[in-house]
PDB file of N, CA and C in Angstrom:
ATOM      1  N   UNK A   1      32.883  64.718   1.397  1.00  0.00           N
ATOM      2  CA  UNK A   1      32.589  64.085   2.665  1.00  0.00           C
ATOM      3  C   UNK A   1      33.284  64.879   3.772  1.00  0.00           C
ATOM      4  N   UNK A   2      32.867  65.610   4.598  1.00  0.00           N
ATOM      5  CA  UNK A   2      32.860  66.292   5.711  1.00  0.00           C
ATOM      6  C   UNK A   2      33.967  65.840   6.736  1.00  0.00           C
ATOM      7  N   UNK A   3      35.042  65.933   7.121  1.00  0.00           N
ATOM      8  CA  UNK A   3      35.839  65.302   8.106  1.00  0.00           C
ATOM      9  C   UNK A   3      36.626  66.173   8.550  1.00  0.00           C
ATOM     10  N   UNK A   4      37.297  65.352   9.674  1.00  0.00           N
ATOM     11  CA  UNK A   4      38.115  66.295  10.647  1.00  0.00           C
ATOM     12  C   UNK A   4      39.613  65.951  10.680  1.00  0.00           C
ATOM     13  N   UNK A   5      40.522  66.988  10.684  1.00  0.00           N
ATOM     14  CA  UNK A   5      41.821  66.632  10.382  1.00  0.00           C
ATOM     15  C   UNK A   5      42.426  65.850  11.533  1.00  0.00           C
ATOM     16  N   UNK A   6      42.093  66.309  12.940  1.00  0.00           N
ATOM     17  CA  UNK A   6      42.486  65.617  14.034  1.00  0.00           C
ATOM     18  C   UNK A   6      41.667  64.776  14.586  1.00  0.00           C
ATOM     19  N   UNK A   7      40.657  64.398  13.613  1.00  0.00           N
ATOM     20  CA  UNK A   7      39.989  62.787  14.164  1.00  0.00           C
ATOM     21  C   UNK A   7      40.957  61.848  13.679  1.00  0.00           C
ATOM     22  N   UNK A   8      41.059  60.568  14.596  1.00  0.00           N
ATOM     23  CA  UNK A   8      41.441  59.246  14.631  1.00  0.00           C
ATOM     24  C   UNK A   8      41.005  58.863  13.447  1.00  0.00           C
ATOM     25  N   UNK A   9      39.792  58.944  14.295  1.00  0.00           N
ATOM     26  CA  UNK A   9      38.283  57.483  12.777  1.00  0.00           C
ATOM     27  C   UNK A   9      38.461  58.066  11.779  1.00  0.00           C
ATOM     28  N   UNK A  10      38.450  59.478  10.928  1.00  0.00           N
ATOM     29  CA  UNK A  10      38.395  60.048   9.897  1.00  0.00           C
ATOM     30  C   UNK A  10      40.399  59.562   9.463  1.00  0.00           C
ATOM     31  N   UNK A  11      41.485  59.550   9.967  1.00  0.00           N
ATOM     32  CA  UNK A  11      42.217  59.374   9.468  1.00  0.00           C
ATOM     33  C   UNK A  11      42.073  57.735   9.088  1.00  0.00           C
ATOM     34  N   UNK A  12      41.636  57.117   9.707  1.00  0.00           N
ATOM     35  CA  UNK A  12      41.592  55.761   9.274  1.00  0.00           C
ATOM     36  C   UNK A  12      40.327  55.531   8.103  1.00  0.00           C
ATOM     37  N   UNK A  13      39.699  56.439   8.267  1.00  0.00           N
ATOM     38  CA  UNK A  13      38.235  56.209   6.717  1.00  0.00           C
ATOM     39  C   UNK A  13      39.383  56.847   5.504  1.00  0.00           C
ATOM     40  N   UNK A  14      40.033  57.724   5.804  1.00  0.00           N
ATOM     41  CA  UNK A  14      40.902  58.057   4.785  1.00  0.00           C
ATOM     42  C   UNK A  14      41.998  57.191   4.763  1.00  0.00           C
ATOM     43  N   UNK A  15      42.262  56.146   4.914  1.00  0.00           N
ATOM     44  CA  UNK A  15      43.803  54.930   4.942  1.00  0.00           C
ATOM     45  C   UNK A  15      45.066  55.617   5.358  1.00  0.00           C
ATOM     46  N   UNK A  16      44.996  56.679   6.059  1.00  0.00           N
ATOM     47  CA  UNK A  16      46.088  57.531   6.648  1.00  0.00           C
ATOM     48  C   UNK A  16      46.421  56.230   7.850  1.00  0.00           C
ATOM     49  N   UNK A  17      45.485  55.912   8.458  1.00  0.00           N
ATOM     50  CA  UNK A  17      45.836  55.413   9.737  1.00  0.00           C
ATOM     51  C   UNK A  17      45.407  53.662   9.305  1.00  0.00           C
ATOM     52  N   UNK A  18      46.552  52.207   9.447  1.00  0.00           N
ATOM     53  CA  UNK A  18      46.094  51.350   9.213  1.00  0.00           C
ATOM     54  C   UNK A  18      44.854  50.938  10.259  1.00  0.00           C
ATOM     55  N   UNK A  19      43.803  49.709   9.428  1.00  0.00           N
ATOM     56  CA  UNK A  19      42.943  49.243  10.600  1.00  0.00           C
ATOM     57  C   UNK A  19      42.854  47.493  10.116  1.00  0.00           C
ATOM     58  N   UNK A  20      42.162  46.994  10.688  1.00  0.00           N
ATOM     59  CA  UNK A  20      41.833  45.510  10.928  1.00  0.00           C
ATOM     60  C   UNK A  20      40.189  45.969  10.111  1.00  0.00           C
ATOM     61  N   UNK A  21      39.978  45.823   8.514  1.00  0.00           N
ATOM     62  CA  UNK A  21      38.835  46.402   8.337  1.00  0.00           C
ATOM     63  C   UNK A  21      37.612  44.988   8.436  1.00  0.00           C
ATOM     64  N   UNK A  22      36.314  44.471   8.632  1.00  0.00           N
ATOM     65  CA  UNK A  22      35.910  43.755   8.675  1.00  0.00           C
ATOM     66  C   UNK A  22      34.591  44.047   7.730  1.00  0.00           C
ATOM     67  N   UNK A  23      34.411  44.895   7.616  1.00  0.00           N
ATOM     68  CA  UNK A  23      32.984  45.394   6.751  1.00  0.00           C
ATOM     69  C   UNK A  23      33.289  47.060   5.958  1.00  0.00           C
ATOM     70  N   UNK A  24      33.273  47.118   4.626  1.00  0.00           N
ATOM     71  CA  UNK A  24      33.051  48.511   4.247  1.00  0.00           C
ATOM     72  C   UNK A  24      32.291  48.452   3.421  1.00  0.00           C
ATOM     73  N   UNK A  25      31.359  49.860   3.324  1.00  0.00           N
ATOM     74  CA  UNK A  25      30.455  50.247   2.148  1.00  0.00           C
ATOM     75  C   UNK A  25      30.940  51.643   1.815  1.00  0.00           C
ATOM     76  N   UNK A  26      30.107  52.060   0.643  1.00  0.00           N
ATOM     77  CA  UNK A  26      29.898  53.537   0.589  1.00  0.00           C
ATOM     78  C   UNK A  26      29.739  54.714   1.241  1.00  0.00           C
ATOM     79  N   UNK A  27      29.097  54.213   2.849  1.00  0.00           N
ATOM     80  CA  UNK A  27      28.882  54.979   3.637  1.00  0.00           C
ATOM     81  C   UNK A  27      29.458  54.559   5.027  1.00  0.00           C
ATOM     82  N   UNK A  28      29.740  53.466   5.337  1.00  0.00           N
ATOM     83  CA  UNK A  28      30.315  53.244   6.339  1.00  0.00           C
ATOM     84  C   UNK A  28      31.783  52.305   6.709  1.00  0.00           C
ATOM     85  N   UNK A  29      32.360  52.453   7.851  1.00  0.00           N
ATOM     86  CA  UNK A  29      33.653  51.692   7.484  1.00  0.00           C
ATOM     87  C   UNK A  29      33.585  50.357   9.271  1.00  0.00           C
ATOM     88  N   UNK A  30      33.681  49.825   9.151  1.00  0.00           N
ATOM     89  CA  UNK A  30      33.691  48.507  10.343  1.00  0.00           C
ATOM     90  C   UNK A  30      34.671  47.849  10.218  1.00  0.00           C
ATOM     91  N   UNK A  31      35.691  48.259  11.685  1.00  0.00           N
ATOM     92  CA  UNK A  31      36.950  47.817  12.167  1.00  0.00           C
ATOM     93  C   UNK A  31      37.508  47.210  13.312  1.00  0.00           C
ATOM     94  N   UNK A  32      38.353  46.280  13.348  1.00  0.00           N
ATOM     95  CA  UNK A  32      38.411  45.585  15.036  1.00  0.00           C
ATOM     96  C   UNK A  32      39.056  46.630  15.880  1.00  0.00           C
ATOM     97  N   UNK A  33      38.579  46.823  16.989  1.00  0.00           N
ATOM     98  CA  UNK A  33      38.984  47.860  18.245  1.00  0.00           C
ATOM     99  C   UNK A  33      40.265  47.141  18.669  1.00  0.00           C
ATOM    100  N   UNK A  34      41.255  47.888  18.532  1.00  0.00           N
ATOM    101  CA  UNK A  34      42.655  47.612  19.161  1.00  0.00           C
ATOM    102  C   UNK A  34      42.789  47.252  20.706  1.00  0.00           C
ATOM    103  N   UNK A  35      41.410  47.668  21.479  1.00  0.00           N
ATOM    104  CA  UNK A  35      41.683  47.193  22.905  1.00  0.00           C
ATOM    105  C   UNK A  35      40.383  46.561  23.001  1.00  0.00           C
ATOM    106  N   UNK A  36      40.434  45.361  22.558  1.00  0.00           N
ATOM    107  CA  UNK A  36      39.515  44.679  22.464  1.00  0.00           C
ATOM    108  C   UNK A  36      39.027  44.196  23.954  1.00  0.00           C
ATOM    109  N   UNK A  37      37.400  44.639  24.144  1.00  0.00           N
ATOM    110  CA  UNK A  37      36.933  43.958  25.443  1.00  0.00           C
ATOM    111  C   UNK A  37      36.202  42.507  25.376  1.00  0.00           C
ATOM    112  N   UNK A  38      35.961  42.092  24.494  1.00  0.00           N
ATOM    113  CA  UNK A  38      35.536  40.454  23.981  1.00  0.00           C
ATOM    114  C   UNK A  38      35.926  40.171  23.472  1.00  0.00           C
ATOM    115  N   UNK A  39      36.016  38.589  22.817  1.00  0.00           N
ATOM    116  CA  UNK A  39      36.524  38.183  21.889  1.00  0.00           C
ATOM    117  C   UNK A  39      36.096  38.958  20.345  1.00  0.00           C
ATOM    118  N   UNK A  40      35.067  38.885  20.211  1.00  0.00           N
ATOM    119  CA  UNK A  40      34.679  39.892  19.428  1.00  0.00           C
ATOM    120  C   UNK A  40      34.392  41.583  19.698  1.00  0.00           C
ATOM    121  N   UNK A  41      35.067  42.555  18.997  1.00  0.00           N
ATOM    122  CA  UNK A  41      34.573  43.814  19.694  1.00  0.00           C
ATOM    123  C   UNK A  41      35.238  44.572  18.352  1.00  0.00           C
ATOM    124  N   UNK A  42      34.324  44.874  17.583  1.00  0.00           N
ATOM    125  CA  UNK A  42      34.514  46.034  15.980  1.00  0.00           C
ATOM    126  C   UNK A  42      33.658  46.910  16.699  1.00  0.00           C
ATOM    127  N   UNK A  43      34.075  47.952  15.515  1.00  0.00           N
ATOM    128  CA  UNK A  43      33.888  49.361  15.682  1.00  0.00           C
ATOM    129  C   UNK A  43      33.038  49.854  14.708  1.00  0.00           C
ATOM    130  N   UNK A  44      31.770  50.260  14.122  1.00  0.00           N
ATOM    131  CA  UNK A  44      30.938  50.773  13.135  1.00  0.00           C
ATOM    132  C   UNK A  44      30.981  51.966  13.022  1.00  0.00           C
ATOM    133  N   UNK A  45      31.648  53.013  12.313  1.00  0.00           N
ATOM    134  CA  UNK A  45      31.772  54.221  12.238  1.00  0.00           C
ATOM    135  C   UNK A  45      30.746  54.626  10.537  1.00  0.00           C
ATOM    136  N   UNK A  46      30.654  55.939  10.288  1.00  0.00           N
ATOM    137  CA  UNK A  46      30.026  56.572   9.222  1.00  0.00           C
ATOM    138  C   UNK A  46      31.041  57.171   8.883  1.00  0.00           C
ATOM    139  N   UNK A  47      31.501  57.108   7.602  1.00  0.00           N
ATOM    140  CA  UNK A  47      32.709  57.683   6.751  1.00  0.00           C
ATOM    141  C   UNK A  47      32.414  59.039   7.206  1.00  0.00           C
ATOM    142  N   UNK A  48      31.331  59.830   6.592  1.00  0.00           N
ATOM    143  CA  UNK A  48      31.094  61.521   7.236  1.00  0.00           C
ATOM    144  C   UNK A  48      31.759  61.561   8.876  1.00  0.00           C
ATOM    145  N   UNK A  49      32.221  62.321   9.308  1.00  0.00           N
ATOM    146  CA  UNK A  49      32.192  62.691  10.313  1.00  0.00           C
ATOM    147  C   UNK A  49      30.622  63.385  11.536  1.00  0.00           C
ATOM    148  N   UNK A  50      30.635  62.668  12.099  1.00  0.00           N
ATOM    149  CA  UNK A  50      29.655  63.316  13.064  1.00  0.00           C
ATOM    150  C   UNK A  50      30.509  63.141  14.439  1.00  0.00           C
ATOM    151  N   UNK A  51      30.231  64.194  15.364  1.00  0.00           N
ATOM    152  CA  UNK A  51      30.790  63.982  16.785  1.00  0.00           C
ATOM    153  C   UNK A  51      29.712  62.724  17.492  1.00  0.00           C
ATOM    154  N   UNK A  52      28.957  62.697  18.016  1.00  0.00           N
ATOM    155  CA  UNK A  52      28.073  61.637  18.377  1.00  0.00           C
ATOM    156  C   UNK A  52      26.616  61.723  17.483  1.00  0.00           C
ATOM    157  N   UNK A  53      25.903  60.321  18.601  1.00  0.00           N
ATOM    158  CA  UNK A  53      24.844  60.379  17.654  1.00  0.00           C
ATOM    159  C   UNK A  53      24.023  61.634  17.832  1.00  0.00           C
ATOM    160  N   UNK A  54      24.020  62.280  18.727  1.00  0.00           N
ATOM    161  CA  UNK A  54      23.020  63.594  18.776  1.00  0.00           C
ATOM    162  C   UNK A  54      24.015  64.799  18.094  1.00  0.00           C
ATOM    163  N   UNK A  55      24.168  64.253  16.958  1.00  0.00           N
ATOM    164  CA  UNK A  55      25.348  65.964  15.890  1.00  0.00           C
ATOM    165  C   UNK A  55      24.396  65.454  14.995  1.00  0.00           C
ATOM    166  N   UNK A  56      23.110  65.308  14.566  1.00  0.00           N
ATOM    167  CA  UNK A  56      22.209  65.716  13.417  1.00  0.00           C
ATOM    168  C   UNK A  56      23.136  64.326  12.387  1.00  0.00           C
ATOM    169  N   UNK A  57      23.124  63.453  12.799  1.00  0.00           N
ATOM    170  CA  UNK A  57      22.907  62.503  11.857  1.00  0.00           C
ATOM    171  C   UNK A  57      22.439  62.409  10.595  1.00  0.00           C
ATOM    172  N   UNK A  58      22.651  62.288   9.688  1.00  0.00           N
ATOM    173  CA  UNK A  58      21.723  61.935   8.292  1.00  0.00           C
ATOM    174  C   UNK A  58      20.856  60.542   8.174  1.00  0.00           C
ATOM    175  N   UNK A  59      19.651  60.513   8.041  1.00  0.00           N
ATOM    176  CA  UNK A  59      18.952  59.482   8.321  1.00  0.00           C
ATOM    177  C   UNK A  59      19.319  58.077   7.448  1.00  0.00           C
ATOM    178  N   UNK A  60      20.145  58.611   6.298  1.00  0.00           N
ATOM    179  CA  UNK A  60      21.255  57.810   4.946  1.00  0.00           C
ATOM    180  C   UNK A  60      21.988  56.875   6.254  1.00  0.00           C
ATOM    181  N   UNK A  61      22.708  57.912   6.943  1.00  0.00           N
ATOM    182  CA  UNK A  61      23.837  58.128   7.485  1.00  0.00           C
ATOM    183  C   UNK A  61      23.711  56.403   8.515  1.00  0.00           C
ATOM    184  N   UNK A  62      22.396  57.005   9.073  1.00  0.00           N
ATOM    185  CA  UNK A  62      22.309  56.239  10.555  1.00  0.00           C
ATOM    186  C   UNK A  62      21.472  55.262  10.197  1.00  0.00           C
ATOM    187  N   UNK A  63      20.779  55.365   9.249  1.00  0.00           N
ATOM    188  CA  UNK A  63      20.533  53.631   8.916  1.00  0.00           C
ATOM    189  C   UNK A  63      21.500  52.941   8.174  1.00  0.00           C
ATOM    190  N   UNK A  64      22.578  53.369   7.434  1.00  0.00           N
ATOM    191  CA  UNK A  64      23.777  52.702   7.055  1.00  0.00           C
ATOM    192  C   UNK A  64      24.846  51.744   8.272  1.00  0.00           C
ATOM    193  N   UNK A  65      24.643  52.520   9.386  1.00  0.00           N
ATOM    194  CA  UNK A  65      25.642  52.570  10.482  1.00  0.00           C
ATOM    195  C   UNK A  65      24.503  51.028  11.278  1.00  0.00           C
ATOM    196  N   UNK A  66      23.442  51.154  11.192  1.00  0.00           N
ATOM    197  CA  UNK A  66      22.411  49.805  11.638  1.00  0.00           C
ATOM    198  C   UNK A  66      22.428  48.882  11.067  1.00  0.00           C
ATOM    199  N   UNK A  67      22.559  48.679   9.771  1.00  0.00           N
ATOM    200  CA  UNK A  67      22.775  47.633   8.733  1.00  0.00           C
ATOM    201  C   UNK A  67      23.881  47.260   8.517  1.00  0.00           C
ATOM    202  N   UNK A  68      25.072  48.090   8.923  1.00  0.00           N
ATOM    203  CA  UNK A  68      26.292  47.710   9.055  1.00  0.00           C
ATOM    204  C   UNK A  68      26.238  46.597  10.058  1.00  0.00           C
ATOM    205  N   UNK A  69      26.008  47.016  11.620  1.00  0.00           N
ATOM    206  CA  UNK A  69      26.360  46.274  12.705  1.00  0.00           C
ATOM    207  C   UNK A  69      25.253  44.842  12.658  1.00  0.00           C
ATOM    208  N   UNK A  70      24.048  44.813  11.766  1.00  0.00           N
ATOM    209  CA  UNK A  70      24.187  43.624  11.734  1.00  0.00           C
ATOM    210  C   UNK A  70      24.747  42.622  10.690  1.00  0.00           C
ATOM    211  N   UNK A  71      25.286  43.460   9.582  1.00  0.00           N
ATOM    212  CA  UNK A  71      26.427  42.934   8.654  1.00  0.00           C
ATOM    213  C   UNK A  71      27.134  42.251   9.943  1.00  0.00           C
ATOM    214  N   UNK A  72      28.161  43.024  10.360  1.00  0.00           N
ATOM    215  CA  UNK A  72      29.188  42.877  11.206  1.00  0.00           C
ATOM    216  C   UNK A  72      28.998  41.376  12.184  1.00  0.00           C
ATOM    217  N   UNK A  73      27.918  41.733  12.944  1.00  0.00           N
ATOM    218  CA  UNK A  73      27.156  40.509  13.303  1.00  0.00           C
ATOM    219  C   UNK A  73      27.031  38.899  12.606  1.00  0.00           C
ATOM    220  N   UNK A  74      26.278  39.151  11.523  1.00  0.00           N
ATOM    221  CA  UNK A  74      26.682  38.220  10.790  1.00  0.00           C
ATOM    222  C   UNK A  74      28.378  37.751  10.071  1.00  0.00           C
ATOM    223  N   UNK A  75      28.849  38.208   9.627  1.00  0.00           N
ATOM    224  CA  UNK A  75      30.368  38.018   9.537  1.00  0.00           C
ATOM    225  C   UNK A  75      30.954  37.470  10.623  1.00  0.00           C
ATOM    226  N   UNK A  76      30.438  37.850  11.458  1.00  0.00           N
ATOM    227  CA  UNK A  76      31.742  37.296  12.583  1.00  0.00           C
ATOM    228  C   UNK A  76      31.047  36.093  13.587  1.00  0.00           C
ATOM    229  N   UNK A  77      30.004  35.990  12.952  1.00  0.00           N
ATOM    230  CA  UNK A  77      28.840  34.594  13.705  1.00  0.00           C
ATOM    231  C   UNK A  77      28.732  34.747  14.846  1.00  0.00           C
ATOM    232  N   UNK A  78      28.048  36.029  15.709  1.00  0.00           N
ATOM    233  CA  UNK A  78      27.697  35.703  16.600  1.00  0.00           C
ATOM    234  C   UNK A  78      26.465  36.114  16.306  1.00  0.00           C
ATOM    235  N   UNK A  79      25.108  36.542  15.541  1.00  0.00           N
ATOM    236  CA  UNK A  79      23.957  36.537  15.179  1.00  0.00           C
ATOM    237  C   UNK A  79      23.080  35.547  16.506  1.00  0.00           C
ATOM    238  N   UNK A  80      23.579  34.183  16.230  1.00  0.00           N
ATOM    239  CA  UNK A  80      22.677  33.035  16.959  1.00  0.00           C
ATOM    240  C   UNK A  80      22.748  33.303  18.554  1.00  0.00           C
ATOM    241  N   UNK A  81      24.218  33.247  18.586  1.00  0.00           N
ATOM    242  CA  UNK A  81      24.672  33.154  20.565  1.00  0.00           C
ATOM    243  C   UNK A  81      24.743  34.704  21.230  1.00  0.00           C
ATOM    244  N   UNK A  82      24.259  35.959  20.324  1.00  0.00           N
ATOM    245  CA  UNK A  82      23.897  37.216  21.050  1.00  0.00           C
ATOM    246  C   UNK A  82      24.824  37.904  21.245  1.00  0.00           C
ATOM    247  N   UNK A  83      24.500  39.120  20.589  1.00  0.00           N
ATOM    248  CA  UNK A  83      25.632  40.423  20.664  1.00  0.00           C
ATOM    249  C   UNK A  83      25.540  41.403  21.246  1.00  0.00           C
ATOM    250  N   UNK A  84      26.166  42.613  21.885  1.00  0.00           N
ATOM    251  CA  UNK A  84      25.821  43.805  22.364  1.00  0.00           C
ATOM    252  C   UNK A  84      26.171  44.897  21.647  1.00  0.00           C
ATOM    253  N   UNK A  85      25.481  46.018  20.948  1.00  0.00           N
ATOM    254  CA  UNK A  85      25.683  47.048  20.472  1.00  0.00           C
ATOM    255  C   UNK A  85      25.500  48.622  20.982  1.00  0.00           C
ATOM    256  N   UNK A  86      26.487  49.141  21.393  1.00  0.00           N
ATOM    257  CA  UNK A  86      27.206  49.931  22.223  1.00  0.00           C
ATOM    258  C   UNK A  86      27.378  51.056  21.735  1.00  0.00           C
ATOM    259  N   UNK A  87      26.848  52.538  22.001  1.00  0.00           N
ATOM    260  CA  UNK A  87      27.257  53.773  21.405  1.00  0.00           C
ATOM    261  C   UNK A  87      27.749  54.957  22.833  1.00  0.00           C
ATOM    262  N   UNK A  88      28.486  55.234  23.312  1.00  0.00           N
ATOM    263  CA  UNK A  88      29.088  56.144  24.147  1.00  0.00           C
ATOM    264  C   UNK A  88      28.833  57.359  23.444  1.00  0.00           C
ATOM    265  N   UNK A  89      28.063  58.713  24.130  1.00  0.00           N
ATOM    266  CA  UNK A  89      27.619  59.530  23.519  1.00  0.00           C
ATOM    267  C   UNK A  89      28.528  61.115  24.541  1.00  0.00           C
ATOM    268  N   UNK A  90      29.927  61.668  24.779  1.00  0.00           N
ATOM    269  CA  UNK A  90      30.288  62.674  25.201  1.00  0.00           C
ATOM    270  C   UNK A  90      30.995  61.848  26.400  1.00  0.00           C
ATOM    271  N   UNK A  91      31.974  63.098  27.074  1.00  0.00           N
ATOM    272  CA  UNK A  91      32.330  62.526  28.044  1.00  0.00           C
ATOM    273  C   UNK A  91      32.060  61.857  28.813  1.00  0.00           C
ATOM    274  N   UNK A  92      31.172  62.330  29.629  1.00  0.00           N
ATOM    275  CA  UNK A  92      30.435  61.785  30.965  1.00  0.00           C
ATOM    276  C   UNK A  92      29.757  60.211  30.676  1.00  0.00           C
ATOM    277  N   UNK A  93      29.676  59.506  29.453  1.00  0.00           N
ATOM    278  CA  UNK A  93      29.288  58.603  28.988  1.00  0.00           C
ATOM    279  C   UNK A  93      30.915  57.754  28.486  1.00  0.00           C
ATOM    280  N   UNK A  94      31.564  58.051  28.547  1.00  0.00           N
ATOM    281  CA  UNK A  94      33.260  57.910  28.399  1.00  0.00           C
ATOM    282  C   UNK A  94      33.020  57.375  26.949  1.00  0.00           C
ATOM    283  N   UNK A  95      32.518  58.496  26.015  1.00  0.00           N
ATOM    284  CA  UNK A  95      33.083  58.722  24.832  1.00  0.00           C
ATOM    285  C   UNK A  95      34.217  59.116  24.627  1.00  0.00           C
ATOM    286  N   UNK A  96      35.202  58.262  23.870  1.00  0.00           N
ATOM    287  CA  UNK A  96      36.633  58.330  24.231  1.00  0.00           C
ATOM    288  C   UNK A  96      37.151  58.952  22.525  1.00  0.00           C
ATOM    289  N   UNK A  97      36.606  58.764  21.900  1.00  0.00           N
ATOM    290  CA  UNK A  97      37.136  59.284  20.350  1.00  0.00           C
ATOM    291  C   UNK A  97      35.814  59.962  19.631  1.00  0.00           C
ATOM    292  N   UNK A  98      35.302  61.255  19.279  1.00  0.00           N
ATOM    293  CA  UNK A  98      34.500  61.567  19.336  1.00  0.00           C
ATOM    294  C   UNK A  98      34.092  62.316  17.750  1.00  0.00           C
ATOM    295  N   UNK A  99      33.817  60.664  17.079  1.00  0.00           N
ATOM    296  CA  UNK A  99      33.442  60.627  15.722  1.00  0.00           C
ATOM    297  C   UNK A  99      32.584  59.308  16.678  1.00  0.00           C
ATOM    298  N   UNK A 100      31.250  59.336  15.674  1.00  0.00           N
ATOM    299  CA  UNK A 100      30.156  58.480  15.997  1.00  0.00           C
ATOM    300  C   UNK A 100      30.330  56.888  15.542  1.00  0.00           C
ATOM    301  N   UNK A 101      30.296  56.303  16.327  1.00  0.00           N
ATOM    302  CA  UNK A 101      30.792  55.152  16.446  1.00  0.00           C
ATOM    303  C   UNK A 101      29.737  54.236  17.654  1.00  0.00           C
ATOM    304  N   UNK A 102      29.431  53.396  16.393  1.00  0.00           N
ATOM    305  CA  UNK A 102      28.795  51.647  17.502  1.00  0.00           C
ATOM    306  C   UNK A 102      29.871  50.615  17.622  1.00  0.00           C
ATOM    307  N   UNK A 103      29.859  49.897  18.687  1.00  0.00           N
ATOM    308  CA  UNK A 103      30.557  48.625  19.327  1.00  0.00           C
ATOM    309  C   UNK A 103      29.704  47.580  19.146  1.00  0.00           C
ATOM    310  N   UNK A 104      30.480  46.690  18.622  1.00  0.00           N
ATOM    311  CA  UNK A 104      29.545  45.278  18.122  1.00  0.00           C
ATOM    312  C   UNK A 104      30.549  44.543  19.058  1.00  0.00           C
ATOM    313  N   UNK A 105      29.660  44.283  20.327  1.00  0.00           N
ATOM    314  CA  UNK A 105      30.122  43.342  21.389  1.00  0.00           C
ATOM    315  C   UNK A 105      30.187  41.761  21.473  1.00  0.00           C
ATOM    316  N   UNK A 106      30.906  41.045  21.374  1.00  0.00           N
ATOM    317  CA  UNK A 106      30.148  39.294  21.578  1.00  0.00           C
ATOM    318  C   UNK A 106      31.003  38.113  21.604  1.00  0.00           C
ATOM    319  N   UNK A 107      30.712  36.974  21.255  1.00  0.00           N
ATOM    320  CA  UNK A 107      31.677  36.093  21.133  1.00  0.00           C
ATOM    321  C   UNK A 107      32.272  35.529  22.782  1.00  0.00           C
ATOM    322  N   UNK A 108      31.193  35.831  23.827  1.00  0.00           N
ATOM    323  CA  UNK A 108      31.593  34.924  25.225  1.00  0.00           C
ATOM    324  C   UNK A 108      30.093  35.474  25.872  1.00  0.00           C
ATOM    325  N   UNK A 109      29.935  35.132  26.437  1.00  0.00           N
ATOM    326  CA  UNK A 109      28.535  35.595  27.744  1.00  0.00           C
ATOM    327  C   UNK A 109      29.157  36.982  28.385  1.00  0.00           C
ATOM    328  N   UNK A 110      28.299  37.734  28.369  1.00  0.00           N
ATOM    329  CA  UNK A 110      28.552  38.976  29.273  1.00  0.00           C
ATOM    330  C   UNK A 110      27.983  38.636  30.642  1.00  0.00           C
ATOM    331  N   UNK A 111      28.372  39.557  31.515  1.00  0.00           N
ATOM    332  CA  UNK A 111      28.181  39.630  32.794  1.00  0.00           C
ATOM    333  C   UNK A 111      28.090  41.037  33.333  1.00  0.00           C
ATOM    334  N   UNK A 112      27.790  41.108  34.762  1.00  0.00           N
ATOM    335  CA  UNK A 112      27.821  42.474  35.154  1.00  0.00           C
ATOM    336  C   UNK A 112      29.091  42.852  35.499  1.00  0.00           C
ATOM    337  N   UNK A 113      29.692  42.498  35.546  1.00  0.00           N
ATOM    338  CA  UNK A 113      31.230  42.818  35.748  1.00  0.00           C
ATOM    339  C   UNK A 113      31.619  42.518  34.731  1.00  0.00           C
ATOM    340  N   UNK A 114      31.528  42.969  33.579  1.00  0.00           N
ATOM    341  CA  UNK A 114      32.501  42.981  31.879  1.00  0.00           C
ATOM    342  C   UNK A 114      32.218  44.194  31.793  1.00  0.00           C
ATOM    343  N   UNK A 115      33.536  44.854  31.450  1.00  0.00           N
ATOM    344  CA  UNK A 115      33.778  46.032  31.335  1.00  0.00           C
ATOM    345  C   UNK A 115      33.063  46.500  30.055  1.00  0.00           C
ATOM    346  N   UNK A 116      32.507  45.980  29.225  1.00  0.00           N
ATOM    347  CA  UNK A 116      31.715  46.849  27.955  1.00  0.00           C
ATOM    348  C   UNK A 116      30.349  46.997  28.141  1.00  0.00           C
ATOM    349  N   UNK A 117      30.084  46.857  29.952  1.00  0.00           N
ATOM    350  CA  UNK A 117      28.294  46.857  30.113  1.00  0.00           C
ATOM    351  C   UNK A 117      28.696  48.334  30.760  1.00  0.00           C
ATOM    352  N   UNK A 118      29.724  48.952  30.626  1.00  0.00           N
ATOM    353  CA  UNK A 118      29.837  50.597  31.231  1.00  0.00           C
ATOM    354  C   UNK A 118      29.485  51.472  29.981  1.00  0.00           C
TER     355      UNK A 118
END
């Protein structure tokens, strides 16, 4: 499995780095975001390393990472009352850790002024 020594997400798919895990498979790992912007707000990463979603994805890869977040979804019950799923793709999009990663948003009403509609 392909990874990077100075990624974050890859030290935490490897248990180097502890996490809050909420969902794992074979291919993917789903964790609570330490600066949480909702009550609910995990993180869906792909064990492989990819920089974003436009680094040639594996189609394994990125339908694992979809079925995750509505795993994730379901687990944490917001399925019924509506979630937001969130991918920041490079800087200028304030991709902030740059291993491919969805945000499973939810658990209060969003608004235009909640910081996870940036």
């Amino acid at each position: 499995m392909a990874r990077k020594d100075d990624c974050i997400f890859c030290k935490i798919v490897a248990g180097d780095i502890p996490s809050d895990v909420v969902y794992e498979d074979d291919r993917v790992l789903a964790f609570r975001d330490v600066n949480p912007m909702m009550p609910t707000h995990v993180l869906v990463i792909p064990k492989e390393h990819y920089d974003n979603i436009a680094d040639g994805v594996s189609d394994e890869d990125m339908v694992a990472v979809m079925r995750a977040v509505g795993e994730v979804a379901r687990i944490e019950g917001i399925c019924e009352s509506g979630f937001r799923m969130l991918s920041n793709t490079n800087d200028d999009a304030r991709q902030s850790v740059h291993h491919l990663h969805v945000h499973v948003l939810g658990g209060a009403p969003m608004n235009d002024g909640d910081p996870s509609v940036q």
